[in-house]
Protein backbone atom coordinates (compact mmCIF):
# COMPACT_ATOMS: atom_id res chain seq x y z
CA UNK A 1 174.46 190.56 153.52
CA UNK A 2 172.76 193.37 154.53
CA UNK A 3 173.37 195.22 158.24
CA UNK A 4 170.11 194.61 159.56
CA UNK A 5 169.69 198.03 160.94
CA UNK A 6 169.61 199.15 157.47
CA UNK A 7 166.76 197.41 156.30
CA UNK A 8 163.48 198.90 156.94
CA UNK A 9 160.36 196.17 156.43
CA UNK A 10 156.71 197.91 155.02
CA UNK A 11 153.41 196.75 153.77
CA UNK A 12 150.92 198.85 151.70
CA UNK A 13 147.48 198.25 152.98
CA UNK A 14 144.52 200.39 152.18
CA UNK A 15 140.53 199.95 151.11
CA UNK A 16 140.47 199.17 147.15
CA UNK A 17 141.46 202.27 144.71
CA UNK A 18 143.23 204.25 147.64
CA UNK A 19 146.35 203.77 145.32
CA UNK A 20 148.54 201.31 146.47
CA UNK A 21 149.86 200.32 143.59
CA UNK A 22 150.39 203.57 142.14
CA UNK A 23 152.21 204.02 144.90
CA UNK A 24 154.68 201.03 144.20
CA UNK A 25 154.92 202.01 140.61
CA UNK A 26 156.19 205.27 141.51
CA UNK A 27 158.54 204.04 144.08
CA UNK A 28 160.00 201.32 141.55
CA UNK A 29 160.41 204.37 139.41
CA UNK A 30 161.90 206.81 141.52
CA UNK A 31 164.49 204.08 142.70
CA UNK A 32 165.88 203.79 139.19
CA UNK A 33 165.85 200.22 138.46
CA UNK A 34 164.25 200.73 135.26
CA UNK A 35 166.51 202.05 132.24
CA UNK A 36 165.15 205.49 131.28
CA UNK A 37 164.33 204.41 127.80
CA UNK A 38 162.70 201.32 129.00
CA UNK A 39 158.93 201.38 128.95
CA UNK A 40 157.56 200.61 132.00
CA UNK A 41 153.85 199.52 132.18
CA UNK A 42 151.38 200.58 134.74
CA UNK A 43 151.05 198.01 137.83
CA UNK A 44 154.08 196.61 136.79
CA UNK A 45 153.71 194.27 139.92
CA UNK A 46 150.35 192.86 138.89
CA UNK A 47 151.00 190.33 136.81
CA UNK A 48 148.36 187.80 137.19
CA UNK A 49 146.04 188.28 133.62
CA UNK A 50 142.72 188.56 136.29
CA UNK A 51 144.15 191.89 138.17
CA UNK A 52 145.41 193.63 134.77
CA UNK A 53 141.85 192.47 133.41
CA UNK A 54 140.11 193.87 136.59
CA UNK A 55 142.54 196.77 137.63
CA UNK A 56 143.01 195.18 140.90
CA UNK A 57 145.64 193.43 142.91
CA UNK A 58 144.55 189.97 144.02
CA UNK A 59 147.52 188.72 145.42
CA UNK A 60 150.02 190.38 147.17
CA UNK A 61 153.32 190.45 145.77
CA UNK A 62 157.31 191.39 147.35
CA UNK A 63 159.86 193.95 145.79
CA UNK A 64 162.39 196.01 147.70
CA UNK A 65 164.09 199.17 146.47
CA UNK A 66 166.96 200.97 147.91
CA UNK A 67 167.06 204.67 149.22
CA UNK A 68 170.25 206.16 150.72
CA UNK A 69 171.88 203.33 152.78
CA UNK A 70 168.68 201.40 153.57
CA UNK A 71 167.49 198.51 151.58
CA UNK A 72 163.07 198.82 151.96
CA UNK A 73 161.48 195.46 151.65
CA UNK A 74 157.73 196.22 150.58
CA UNK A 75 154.69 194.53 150.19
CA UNK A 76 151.57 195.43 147.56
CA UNK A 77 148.74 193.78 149.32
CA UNK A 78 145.05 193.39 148.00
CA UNK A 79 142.24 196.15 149.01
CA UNK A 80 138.84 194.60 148.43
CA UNK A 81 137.70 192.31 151.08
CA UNK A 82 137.31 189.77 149.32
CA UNK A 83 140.83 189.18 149.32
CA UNK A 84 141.81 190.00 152.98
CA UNK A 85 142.79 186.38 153.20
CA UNK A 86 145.73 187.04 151.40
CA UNK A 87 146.81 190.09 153.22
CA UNK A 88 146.37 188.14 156.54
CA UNK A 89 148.50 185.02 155.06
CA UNK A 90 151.41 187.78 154.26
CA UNK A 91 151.50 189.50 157.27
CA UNK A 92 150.89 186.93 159.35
């Protein structure tokens, strides 16, 4: 179990192609939780065929990575509007 004052809680929220999920990718990638001969595709947290179709993020998905001491719980929401459903039923 985690101290509680060590875990820091974040969502990613910005209009469509602000980069978002470059953002996570690099994160997951900086964090070293890949093996560094292991090929790591791009949006590696959209895995619903539709956003790697589209190049989009329809639903929002979890991870956390670790930094220091602090365990960061993050969210990847959606951009477009269409979807802001989703972000609302995530944050909410």
């Amino acid at each position: 179990m985690h101290d509680p004052k060590q875990i820091r809680n974040i969502a990613i929220i910005a209009h469509i192609d602000h980069g978002k999920t470059t953002l996570l990718d690099n994160l997951l990638k900086q964090s070293n939780i890949f093996r560094e001969n292991e090929k790591i595709p791009e949006r590696v947290m959209d895995s619903y065929d539709q956003e790697r179709e589209r190049g989009i993020t329809i639903f929002a998905k979890h991870t956390c990575v670790y930094y220091k001491d602090f365990k960061i719980n993050i969210i990847d929401t959606p951009g477009h509007a269409d979807f802001s459903g989703e972000v609302e039923r995530v944050l909410g």
